[in-house]
N, C-alpha and C. Protein backbone atom coordinates (compact mmCIF):
# COMPACT_ATOMS: atom_id res chain seq x y z
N UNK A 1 15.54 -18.79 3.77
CA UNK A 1 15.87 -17.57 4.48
C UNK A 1 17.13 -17.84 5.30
N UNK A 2 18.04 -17.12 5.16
CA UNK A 2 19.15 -17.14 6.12
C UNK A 2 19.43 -17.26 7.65
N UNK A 3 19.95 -17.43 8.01
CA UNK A 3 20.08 -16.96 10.10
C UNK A 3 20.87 -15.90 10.11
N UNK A 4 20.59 -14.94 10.53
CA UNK A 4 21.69 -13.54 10.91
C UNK A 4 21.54 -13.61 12.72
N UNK A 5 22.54 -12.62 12.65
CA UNK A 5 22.74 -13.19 14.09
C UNK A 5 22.36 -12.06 15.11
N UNK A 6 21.45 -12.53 15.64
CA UNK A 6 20.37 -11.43 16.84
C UNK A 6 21.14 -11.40 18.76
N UNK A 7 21.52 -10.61 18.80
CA UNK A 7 22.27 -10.79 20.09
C UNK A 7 21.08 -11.42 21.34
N UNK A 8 21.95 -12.09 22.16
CA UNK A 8 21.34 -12.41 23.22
C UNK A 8 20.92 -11.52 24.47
N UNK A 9 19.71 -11.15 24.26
CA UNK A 9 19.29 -9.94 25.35
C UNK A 9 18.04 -9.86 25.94
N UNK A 10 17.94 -9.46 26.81
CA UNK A 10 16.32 -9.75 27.56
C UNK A 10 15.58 -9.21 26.60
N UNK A 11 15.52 -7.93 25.75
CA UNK A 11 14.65 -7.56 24.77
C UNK A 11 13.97 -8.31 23.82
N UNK A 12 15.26 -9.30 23.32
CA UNK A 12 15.12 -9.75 21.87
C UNK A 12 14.07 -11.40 22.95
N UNK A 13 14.43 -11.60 24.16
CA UNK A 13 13.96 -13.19 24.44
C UNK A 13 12.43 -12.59 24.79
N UNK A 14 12.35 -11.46 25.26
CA UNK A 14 11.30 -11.09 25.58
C UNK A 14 10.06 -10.84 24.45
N UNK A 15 10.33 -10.48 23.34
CA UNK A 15 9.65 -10.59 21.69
C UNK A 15 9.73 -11.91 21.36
N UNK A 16 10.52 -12.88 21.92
CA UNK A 16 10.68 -14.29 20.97
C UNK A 16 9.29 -14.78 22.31
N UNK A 17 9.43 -14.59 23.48
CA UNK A 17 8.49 -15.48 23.96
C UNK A 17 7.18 -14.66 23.88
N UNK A 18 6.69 -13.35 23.22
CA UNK A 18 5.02 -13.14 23.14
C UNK A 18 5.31 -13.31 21.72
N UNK A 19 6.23 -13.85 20.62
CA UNK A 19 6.14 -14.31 19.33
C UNK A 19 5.38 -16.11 19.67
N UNK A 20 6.09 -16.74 20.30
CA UNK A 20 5.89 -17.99 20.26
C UNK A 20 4.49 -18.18 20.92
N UNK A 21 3.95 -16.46 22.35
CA UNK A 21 2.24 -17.17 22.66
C UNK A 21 1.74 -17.03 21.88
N UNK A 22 2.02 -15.95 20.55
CA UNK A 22 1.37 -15.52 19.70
C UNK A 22 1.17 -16.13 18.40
N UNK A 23 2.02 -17.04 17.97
CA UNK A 23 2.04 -17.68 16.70
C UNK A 23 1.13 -18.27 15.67
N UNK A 24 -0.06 -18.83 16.85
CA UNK A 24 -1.00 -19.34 15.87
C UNK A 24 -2.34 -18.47 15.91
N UNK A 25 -2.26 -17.08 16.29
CA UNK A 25 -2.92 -15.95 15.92
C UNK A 25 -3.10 -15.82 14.44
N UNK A 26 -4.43 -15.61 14.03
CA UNK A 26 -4.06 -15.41 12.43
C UNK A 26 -3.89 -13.89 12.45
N UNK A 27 -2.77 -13.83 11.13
CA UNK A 27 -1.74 -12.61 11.08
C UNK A 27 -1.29 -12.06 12.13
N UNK A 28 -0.47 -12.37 12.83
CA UNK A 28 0.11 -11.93 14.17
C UNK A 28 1.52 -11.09 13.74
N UNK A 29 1.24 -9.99 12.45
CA UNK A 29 2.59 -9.86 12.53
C UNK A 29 2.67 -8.29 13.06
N UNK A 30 1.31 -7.46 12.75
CA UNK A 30 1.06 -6.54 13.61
C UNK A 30 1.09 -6.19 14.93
N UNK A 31 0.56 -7.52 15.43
CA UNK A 31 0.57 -7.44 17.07
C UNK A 31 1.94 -7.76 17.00
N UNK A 32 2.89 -8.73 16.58
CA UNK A 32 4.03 -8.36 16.61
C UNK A 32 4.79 -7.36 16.68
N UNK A 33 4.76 -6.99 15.84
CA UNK A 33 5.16 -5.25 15.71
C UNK A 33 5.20 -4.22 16.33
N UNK A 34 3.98 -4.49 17.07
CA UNK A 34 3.34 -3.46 18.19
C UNK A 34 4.28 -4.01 19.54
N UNK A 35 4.50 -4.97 20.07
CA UNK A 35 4.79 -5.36 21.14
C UNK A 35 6.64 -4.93 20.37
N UNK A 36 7.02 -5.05 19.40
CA UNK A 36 8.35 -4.90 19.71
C UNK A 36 8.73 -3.59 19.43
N UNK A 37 8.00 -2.81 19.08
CA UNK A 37 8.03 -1.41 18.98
C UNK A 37 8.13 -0.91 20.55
N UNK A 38 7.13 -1.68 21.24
CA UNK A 38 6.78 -1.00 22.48
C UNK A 38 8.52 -1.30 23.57
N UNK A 39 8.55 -2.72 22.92
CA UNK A 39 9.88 -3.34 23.83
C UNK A 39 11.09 -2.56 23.28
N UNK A 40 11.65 -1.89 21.95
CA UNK A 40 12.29 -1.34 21.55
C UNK A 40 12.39 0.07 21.45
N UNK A 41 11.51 0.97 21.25
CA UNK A 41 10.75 1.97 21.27
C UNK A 41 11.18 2.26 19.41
N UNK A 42 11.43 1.60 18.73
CA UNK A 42 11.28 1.49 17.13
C UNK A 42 11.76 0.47 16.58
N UNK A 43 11.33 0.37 15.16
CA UNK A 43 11.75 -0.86 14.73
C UNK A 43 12.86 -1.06 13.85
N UNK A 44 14.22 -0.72 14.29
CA UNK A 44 15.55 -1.11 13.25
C UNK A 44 15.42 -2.27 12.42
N UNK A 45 16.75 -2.03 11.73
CA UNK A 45 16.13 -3.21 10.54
C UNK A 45 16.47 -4.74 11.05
N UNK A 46 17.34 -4.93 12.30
CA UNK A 46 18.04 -6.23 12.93
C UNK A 46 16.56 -6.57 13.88
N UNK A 47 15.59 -5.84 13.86
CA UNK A 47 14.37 -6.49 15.14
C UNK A 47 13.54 -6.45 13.72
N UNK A 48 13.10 -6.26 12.37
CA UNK A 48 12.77 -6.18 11.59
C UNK A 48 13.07 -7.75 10.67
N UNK A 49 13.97 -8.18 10.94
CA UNK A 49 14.48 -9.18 10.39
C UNK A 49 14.16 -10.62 11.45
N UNK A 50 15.11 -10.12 12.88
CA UNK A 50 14.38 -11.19 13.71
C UNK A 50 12.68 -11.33 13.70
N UNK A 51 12.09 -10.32 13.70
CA UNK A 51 10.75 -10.61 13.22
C UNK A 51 10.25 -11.37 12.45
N UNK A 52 10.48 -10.90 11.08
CA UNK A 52 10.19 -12.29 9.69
C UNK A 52 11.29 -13.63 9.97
N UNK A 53 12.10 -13.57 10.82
CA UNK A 53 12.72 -15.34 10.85
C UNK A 53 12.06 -15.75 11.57
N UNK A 54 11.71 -15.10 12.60
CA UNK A 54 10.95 -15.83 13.89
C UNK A 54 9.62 -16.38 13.25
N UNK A 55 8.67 -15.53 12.63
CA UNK A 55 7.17 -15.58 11.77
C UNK A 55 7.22 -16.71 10.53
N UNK A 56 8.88 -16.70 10.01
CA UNK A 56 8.91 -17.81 8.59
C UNK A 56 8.69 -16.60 7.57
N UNK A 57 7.99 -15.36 8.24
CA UNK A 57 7.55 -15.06 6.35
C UNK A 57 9.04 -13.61 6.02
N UNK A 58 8.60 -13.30 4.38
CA UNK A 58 10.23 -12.35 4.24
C UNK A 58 10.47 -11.36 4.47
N UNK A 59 11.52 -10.81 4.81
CA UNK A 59 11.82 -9.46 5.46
C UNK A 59 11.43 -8.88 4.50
N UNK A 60 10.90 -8.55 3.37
CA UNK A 60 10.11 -7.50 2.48
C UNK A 60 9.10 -7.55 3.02
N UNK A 61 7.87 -8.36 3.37
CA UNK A 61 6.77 -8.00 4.34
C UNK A 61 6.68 -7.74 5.36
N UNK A 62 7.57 -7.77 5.94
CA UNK A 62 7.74 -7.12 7.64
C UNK A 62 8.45 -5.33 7.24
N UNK A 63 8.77 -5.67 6.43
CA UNK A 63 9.41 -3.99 6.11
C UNK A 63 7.92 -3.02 5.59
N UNK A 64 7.09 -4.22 4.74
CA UNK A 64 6.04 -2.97 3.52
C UNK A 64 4.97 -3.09 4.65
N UNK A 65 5.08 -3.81 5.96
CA UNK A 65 4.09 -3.18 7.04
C UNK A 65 4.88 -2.16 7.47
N UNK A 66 5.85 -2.29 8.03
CA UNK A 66 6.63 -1.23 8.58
C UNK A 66 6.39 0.24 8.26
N UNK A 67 6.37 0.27 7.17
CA UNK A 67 6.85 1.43 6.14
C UNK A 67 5.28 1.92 5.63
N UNK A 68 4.11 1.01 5.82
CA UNK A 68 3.07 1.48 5.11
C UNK A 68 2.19 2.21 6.10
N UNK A 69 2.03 1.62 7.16
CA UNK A 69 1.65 2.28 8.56
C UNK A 69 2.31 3.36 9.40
N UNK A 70 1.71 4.89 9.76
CA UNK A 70 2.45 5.56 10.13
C UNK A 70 2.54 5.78 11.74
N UNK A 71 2.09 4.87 12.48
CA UNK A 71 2.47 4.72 14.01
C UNK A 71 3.52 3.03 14.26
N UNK A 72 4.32 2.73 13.14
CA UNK A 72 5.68 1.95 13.22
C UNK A 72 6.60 3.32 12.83
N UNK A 73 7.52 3.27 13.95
CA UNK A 73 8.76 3.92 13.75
C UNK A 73 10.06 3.48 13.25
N UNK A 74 10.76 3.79 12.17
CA UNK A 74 12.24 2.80 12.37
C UNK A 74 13.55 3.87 12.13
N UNK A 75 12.71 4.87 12.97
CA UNK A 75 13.92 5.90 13.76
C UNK A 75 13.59 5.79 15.20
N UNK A 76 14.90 6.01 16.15
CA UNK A 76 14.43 6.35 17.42
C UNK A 76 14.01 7.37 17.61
N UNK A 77 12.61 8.13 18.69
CA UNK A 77 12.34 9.08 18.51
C UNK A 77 12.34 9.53 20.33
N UNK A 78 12.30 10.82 20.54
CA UNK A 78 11.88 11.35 21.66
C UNK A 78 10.94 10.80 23.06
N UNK A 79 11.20 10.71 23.94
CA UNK A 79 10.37 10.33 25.04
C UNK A 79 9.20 11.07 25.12
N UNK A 80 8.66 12.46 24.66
CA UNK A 80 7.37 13.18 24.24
C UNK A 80 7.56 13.65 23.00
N UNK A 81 6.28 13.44 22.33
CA UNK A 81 6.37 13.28 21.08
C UNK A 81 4.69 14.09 21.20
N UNK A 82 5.00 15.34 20.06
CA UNK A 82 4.51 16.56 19.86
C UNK A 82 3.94 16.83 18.68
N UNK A 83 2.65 16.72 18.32
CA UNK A 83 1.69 16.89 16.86
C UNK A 83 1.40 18.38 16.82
N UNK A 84 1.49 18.83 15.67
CA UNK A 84 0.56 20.11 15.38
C UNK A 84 -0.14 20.40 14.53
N UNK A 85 -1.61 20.47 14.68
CA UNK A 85 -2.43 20.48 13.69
C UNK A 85 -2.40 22.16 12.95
N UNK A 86 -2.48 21.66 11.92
CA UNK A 86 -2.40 23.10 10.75
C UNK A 86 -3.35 23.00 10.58
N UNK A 87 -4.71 22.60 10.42
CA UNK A 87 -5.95 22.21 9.89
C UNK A 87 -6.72 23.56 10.21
């Protein structure tokens, strides 16, 4: 896997250090996810990537969670966020 280059920012050190309490969680890539969603408020594809380098595993599995679950965002969205049931 390559190194791309993740800027230096309280965000990104702040996901690397609950990545590293988190590491030997089995499958920690959800709770991952969740915490950098929360630290980001979605998941672009550059915190998507630092994700799977940080974890070892490939940015195709950090994406087909991404993408398969519908409370990961990887648009930014609104500060209230508004459902309407048609049901």
């Amino acid at each position: 896997m390559s190194e791309i280059h993740i800027p230096d920012n309280e965000h990104y050190r702040e996901l690397k250090q609950f990545i590293e309490r988190n590491r030997q969680t089995p499958g920690p890539l959800i709770q991952v996810l969740h915490k950098a969603q929360e630290i980001f408020g979605y998941l672009p594809m550059e915190v998507q990537h630092f994700v799977a380098q940080e974890l070892g595993v490939p940015h195709s599995k950090v994406y087909g969670v991404v993408t398969f679950y519908n409370f990961f965002r990887t648009e930014p969205v609104g500060k209230h966020i508004i459902n309407v049931c048609l049901g």
